[in-house]
N, C-alpha and C. Protein backbone atom coordinates (compact mmCIF):
# COMPACT_ATOMS: atom_id res chain seq x y z
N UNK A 1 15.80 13.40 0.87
CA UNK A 1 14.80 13.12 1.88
C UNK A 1 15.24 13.73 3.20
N UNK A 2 14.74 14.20 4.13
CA UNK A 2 14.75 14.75 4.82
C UNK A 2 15.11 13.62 6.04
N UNK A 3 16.23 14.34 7.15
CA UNK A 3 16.53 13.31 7.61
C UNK A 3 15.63 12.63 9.07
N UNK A 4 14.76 13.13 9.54
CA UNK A 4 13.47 12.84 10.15
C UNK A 4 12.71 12.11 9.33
N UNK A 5 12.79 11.78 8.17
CA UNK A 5 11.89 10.97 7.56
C UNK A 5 12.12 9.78 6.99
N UNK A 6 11.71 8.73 6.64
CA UNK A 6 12.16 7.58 6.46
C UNK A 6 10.62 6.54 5.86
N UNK A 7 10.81 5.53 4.91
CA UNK A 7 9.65 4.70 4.21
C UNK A 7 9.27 3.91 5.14
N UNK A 8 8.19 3.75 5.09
CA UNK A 8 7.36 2.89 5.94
C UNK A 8 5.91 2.28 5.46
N UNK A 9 5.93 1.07 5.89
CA UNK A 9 4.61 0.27 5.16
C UNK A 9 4.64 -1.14 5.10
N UNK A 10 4.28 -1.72 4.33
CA UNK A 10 4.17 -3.51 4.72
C UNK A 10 5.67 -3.96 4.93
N UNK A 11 6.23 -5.01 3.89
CA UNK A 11 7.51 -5.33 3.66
C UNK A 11 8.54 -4.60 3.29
N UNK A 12 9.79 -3.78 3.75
CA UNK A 12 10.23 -3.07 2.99
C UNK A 12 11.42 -3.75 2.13
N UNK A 13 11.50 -4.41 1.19
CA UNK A 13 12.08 -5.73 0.62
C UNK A 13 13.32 -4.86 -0.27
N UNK A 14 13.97 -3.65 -0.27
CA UNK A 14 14.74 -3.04 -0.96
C UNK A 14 16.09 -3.40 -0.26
N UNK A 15 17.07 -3.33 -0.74
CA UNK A 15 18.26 -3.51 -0.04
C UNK A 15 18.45 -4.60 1.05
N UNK A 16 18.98 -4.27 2.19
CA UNK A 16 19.21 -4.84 2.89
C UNK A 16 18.30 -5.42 4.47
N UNK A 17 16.94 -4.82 4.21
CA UNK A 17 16.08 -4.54 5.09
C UNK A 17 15.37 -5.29 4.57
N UNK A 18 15.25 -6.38 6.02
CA UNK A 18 13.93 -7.43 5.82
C UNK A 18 12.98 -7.37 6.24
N UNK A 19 11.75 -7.80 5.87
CA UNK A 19 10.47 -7.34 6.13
C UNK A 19 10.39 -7.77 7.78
N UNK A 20 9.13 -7.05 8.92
CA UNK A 20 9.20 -7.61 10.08
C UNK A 20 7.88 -7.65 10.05
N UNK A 21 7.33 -8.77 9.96
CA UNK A 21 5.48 -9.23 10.14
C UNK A 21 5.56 -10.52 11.28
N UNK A 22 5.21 -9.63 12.11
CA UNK A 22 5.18 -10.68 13.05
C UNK A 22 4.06 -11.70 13.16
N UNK A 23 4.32 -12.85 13.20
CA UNK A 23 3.35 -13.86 12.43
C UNK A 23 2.94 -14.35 11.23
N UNK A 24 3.39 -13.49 10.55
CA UNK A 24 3.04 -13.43 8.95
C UNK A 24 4.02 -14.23 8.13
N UNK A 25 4.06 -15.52 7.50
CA UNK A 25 5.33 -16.44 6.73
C UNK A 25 5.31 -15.49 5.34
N UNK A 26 6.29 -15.49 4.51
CA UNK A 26 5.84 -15.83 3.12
C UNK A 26 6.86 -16.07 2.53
N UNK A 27 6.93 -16.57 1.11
CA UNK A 27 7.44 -17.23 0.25
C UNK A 27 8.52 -16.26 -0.28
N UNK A 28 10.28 -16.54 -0.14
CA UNK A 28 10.69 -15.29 -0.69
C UNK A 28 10.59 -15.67 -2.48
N UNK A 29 10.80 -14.56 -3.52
CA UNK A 29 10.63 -14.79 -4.51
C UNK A 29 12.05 -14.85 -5.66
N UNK A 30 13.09 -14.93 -4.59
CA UNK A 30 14.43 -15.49 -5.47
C UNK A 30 14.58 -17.04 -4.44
N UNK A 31 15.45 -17.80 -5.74
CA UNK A 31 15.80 -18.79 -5.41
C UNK A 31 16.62 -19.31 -4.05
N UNK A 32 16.32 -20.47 -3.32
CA UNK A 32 17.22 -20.88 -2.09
C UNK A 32 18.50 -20.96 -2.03
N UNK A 33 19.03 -21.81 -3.12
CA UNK A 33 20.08 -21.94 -3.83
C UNK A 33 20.87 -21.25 -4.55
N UNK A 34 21.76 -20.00 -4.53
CA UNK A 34 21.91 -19.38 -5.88
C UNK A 34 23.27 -19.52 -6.30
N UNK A 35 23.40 -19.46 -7.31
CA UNK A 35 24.44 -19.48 -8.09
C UNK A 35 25.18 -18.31 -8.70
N UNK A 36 25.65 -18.10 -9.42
CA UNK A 36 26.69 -16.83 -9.42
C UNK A 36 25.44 -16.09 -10.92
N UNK A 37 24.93 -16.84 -11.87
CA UNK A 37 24.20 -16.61 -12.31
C UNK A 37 23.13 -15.94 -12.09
N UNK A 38 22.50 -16.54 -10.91
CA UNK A 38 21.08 -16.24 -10.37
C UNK A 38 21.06 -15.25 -9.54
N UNK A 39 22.07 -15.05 -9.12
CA UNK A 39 22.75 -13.93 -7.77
C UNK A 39 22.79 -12.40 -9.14
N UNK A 40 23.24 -12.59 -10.43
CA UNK A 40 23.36 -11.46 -10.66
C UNK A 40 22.16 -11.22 -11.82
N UNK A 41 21.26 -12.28 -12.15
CA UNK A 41 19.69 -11.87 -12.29
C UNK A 41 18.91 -11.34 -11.65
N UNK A 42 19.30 -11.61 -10.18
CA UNK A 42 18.13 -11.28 -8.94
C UNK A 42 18.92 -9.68 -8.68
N UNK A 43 20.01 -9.34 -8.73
CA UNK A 43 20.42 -8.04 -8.43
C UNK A 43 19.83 -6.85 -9.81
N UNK A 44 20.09 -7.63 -11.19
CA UNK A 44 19.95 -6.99 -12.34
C UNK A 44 18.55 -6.12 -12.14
N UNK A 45 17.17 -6.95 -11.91
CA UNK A 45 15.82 -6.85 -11.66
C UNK A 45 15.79 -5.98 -10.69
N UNK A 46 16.61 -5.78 -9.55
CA UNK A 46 16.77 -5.21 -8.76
C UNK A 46 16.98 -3.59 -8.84
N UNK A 47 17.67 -3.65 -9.85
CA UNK A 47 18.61 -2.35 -9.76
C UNK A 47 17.69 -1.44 -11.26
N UNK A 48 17.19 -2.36 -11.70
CA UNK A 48 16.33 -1.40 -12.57
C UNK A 48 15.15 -1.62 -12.16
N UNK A 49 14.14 -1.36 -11.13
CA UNK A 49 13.36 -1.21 -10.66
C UNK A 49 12.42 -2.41 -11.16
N UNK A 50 12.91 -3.41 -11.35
CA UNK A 50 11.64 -4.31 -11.97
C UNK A 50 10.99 -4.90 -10.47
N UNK A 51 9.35 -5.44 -10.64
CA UNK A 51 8.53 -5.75 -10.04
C UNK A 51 7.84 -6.73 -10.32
N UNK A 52 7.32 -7.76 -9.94
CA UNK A 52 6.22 -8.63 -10.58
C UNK A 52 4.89 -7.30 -9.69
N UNK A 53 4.85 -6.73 -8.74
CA UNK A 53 3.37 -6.06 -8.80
C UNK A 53 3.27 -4.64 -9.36
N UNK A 54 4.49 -3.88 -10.13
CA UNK A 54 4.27 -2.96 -10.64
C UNK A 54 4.25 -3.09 -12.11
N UNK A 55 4.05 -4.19 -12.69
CA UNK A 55 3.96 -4.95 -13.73
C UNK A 55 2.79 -5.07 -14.04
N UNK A 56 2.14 -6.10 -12.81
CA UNK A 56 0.98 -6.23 -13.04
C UNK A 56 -0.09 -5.08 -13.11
N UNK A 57 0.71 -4.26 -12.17
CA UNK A 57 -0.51 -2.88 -12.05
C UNK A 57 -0.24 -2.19 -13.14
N UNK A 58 0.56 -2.20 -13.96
CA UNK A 58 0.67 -1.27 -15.14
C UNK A 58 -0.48 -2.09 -16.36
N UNK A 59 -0.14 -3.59 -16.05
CA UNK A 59 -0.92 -4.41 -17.07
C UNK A 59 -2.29 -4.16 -16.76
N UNK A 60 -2.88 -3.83 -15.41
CA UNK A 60 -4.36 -3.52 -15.08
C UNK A 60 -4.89 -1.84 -15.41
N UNK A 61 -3.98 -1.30 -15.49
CA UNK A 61 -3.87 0.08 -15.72
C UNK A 61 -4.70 0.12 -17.15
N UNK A 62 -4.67 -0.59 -17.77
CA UNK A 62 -4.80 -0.76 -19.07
C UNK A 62 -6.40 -0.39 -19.68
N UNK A 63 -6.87 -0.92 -18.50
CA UNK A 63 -8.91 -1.17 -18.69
C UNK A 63 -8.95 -0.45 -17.56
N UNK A 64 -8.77 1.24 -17.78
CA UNK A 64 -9.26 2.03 -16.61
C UNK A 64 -10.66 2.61 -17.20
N UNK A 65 -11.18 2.12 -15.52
CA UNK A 65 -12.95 2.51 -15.59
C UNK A 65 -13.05 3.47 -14.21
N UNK A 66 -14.39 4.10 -14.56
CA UNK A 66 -14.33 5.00 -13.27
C UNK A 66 -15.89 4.01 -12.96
N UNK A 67 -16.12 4.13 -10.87
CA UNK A 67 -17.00 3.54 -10.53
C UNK A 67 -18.04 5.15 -9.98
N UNK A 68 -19.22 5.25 -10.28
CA UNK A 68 -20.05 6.35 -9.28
C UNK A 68 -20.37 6.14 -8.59
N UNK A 69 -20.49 6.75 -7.01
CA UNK A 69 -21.61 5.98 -5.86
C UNK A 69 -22.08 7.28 -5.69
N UNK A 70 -23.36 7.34 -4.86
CA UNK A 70 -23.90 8.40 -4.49
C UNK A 70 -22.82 9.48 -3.53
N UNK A 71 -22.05 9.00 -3.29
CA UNK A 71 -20.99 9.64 -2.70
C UNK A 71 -19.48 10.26 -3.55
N UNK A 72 -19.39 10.19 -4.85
CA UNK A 72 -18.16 10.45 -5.20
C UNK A 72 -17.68 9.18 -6.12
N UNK A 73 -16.74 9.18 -6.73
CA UNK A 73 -16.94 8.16 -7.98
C UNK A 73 -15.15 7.46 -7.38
N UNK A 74 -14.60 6.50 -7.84
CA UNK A 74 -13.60 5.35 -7.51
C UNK A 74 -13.55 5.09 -8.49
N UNK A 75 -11.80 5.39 -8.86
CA UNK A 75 -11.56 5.25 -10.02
C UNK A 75 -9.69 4.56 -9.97
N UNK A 76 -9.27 3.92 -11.00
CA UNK A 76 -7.71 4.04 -11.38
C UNK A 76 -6.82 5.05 -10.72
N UNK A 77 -5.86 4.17 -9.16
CA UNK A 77 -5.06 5.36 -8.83
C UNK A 77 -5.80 6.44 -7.53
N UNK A 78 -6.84 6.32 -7.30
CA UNK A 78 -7.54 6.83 -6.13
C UNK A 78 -6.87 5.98 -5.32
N UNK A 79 -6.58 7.01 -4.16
CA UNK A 79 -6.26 6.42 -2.86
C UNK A 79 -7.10 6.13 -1.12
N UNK A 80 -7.25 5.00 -1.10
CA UNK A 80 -7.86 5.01 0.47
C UNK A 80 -6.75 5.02 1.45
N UNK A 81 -7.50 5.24 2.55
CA UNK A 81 -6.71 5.66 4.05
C UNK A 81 -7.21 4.81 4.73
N UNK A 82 -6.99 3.87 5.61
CA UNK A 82 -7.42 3.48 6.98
C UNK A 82 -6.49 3.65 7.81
N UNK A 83 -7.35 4.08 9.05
CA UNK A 83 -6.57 5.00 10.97
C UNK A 83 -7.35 3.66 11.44
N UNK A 84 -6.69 2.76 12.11
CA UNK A 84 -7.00 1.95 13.12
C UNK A 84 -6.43 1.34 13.99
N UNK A 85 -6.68 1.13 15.09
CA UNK A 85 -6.03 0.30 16.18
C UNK A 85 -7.03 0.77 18.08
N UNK A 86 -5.74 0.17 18.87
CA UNK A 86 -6.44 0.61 20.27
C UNK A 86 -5.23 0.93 20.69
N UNK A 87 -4.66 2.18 21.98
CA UNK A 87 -3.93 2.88 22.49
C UNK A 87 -2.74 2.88 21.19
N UNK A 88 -2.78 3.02 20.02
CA UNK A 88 -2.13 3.60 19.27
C UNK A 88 -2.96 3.75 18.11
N UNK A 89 -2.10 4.50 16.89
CA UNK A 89 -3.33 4.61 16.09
C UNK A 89 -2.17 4.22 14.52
N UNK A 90 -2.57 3.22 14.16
CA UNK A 90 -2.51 2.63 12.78
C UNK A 90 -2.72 3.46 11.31
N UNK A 91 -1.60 3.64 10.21
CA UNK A 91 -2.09 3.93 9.32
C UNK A 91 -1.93 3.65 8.25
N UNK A 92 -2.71 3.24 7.49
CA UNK A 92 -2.54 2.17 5.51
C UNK A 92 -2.58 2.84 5.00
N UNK A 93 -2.53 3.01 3.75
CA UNK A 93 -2.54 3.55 2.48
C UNK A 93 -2.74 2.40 1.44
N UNK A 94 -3.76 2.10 0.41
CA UNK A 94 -4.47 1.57 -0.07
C UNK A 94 -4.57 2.26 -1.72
N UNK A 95 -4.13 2.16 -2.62
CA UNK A 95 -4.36 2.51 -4.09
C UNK A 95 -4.79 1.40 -4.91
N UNK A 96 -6.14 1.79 -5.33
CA UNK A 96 -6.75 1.25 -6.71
C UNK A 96 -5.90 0.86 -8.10
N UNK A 97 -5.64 -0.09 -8.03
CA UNK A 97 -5.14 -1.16 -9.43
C UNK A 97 -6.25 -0.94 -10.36
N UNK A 98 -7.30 -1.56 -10.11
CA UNK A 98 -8.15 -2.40 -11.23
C UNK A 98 -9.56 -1.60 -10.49
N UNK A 99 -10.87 -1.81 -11.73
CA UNK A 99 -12.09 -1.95 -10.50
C UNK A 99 -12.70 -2.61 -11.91
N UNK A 100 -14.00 -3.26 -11.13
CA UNK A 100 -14.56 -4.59 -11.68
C UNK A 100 -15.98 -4.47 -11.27
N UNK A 101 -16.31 -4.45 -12.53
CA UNK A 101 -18.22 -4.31 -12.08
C UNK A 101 -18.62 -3.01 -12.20
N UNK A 102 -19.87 -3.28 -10.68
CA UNK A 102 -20.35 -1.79 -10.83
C UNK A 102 -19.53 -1.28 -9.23
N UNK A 103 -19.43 -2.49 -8.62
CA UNK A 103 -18.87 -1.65 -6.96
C UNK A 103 -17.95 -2.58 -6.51
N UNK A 104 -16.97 -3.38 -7.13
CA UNK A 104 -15.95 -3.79 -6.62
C UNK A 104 -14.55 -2.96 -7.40
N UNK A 105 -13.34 -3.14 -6.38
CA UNK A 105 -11.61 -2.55 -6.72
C UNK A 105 -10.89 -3.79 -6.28
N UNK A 106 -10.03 -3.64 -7.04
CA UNK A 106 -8.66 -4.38 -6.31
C UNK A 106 -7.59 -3.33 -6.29
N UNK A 107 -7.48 -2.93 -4.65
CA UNK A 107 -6.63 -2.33 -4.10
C UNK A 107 -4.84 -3.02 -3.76
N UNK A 108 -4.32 -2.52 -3.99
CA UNK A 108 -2.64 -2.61 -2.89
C UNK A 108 -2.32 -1.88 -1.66
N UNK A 109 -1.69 -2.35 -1.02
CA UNK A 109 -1.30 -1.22 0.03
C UNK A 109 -0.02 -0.49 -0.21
N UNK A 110 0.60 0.42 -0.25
CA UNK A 110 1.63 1.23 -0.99
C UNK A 110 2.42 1.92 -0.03
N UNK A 111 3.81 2.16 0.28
CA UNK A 111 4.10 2.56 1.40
C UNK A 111 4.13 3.82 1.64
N UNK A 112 4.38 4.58 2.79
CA UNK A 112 4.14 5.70 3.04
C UNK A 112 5.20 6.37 3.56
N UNK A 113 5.38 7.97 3.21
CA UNK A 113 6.46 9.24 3.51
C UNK A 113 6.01 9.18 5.13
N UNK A 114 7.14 9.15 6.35
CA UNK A 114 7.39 9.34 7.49
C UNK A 114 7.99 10.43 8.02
N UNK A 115 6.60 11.31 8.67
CA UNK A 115 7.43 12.52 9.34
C UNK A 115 7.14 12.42 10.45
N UNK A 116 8.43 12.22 11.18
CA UNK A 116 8.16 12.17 13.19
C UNK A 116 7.77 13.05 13.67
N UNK A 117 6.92 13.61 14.06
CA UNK A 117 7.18 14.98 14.99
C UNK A 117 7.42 14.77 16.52
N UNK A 118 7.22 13.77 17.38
CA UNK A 118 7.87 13.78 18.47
C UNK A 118 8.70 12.20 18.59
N UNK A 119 8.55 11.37 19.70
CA UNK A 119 8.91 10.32 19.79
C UNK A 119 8.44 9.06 19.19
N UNK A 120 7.24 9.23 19.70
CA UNK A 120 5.87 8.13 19.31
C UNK A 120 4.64 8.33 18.25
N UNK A 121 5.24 9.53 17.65
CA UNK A 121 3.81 10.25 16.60
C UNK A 121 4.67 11.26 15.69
N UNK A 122 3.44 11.02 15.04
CA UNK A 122 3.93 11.76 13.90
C UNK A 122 2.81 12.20 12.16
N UNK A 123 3.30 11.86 11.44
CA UNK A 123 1.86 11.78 10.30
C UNK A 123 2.65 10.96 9.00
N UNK A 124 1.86 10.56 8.16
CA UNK A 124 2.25 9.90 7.11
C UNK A 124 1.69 10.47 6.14
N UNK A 125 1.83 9.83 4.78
CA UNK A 125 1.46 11.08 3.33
C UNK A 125 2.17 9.62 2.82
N UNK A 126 0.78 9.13 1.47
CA UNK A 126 1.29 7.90 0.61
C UNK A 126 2.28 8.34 -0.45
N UNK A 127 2.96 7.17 -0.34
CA UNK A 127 3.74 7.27 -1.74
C UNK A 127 3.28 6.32 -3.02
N UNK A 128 2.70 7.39 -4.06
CA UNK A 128 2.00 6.38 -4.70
C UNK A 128 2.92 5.50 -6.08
N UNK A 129 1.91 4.45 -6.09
CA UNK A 129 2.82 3.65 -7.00
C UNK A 129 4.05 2.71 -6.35
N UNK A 130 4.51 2.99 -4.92
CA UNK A 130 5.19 2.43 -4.50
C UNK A 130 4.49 1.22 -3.73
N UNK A 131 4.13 -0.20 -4.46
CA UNK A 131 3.05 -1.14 -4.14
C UNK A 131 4.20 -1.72 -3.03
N UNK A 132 3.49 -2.64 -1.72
CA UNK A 132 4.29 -4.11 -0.98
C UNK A 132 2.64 -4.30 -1.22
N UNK A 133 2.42 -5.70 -0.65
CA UNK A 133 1.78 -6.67 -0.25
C UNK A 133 1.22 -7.04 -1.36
N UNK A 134 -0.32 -8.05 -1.31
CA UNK A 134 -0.53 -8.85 -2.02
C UNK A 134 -1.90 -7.81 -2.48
N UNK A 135 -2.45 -7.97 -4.08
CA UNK A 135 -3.44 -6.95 -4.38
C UNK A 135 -4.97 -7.80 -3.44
N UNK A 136 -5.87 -6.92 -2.92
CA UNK A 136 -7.13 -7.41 -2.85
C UNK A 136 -8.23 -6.63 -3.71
N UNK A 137 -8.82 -7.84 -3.44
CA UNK A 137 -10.46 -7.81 -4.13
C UNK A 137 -11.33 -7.06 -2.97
N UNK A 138 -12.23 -6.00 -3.37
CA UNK A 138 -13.12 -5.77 -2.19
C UNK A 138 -14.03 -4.81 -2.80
N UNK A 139 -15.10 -4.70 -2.16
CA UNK A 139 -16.36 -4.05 -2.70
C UNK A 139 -16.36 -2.47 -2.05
N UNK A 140 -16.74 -1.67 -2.86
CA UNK A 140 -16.87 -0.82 -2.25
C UNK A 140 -18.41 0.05 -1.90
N UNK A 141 -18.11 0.94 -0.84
CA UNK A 141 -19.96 0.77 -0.05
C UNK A 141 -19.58 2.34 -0.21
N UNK A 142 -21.06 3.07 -0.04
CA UNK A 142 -21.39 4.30 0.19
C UNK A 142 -21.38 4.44 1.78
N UNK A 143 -20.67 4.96 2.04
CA UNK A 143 -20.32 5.38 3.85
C UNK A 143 -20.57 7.29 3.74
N UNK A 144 -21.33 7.19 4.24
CA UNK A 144 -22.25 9.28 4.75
C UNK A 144 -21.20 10.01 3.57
N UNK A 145 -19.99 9.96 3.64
CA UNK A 145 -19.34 11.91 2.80
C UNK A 145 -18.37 10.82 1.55
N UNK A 146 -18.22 9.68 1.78
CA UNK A 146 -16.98 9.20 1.17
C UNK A 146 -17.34 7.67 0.34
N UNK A 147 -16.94 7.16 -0.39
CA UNK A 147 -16.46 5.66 -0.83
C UNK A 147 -15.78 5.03 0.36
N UNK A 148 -15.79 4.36 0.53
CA UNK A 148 -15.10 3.10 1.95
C UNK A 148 -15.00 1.83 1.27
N UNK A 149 -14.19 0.69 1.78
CA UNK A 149 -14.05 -0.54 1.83
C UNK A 149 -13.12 -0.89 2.54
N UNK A 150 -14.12 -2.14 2.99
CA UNK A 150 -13.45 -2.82 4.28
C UNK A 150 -12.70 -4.17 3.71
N UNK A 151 -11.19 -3.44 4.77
CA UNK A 151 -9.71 -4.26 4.17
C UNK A 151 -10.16 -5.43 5.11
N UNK A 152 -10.28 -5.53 6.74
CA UNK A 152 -10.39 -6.78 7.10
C UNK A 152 -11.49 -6.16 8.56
N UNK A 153 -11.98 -7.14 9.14
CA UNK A 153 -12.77 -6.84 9.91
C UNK A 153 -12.28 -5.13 11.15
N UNK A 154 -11.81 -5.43 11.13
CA UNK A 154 -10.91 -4.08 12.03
C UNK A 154 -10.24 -2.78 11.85
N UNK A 155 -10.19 -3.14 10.20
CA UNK A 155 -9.78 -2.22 9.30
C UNK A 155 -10.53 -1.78 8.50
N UNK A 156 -11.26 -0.36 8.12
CA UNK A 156 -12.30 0.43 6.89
C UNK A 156 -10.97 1.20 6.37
N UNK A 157 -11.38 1.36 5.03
CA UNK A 157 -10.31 2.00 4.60
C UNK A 157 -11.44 3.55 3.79
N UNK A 158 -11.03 4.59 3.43
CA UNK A 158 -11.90 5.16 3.29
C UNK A 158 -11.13 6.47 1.79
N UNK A 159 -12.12 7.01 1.10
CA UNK A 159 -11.53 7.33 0.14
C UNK A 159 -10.26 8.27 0.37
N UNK A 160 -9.48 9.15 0.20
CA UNK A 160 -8.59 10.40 0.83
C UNK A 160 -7.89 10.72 -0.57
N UNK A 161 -7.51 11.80 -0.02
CA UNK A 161 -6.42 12.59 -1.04
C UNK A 161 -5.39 12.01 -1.10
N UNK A 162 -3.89 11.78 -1.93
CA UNK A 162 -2.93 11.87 -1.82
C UNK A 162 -2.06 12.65 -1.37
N UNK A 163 -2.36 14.15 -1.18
CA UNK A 163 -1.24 15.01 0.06
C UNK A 163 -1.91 15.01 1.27
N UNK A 164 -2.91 14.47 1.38
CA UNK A 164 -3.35 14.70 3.01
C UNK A 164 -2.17 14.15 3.79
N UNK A 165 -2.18 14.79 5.31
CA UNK A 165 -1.14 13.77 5.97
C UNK A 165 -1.86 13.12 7.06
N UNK A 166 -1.35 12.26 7.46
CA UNK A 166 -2.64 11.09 8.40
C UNK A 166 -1.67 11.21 9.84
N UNK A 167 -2.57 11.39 10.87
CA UNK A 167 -1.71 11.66 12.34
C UNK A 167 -1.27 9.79 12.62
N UNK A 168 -0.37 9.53 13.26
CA UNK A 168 -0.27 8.43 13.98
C UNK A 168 0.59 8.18 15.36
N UNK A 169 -0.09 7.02 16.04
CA UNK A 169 1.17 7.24 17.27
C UNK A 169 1.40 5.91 17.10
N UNK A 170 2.43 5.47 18.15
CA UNK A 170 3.60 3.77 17.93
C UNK A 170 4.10 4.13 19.58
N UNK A 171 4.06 2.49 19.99
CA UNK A 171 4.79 2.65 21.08
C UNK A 171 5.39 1.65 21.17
N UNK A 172 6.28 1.65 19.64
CA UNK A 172 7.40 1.13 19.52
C UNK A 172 8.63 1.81 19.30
């Protein structure tokens, strides 16, 4: 990896790096207590890449359907993009698990390749298959050139390529 670049995206729960959601609680998923036992189950899972959500997405993988809209079809593994925020600019990455019906997906958010180009900006490019957060349910709408669905009121996420790279700035 290039040394300007670095993973970025929800929780980054690998190693030694704890997630930073400010405001956000959640439940960790090894025990409070551990024992010399449990300490080298939770590393074992660890070290061979096991997942409870790349598990599940392999188990949803299973009943792949493609969706059509008058705009382009949503399918298994398509990726959305959402750019949002105010005096900076925000960016997700969103991959299709499952889809259900005629116009709903359950998306993940998946983390993303980091290339700085100055201090505060730079662009991102998903890494797919690499799931954090929790999967959602959401419908998807015909928006003018593309498929869209909206992650939360503030956030549209919208269909994209996987090598595109997405501009962003941080003024952190």
């Amino acid at each position: 990896m290039h040394p300007g670049m670095f993973v970025s995206g929800c929780a980054a729960l690998r190693g030694d790096v704890a997630p930073l959601l400010p405001g956000i609680s959640f439940r960790p998923f090894y025990p409070l207590t551990l024992d010399n036992r449990s300490v080298l189950t939770y590393y074992k899972h660890i070290g061979s890449g096991w997942s409870p959500t790349t598990k599940a997405a392999q188990r949803q993988q299973i009943k792949m359907k493609t969706l059509t809209f008058n705009n382009g079809t949503v399918s298994v593994g398509d990726v959305f993009v959402s750019s949002w925020g105010y005096e900076q600019t925000n960016v997700n990455f969103y991959q299709v698990i499952s889809v259900h019906g005629k116009k709903t997906v359950t998306v993940q958010e998946i983390r993303a390749s980091v290339h700085r180009t100055h201090s505060m900006s730079g662009y991102k490019t998903p890494l797919l298959n690499d799931f954090c957060g929790e999967p959602l349910k959401r419908r998807v709408r015909d928006y003018y050139s593309t498929p869209a669905i909206e992650i939360e009121e503030f956030e549209t996420a919208y269909k994209g390529s996987p090598e595109e790279k997405h501009e962003f700035t941080s003024y952190y």
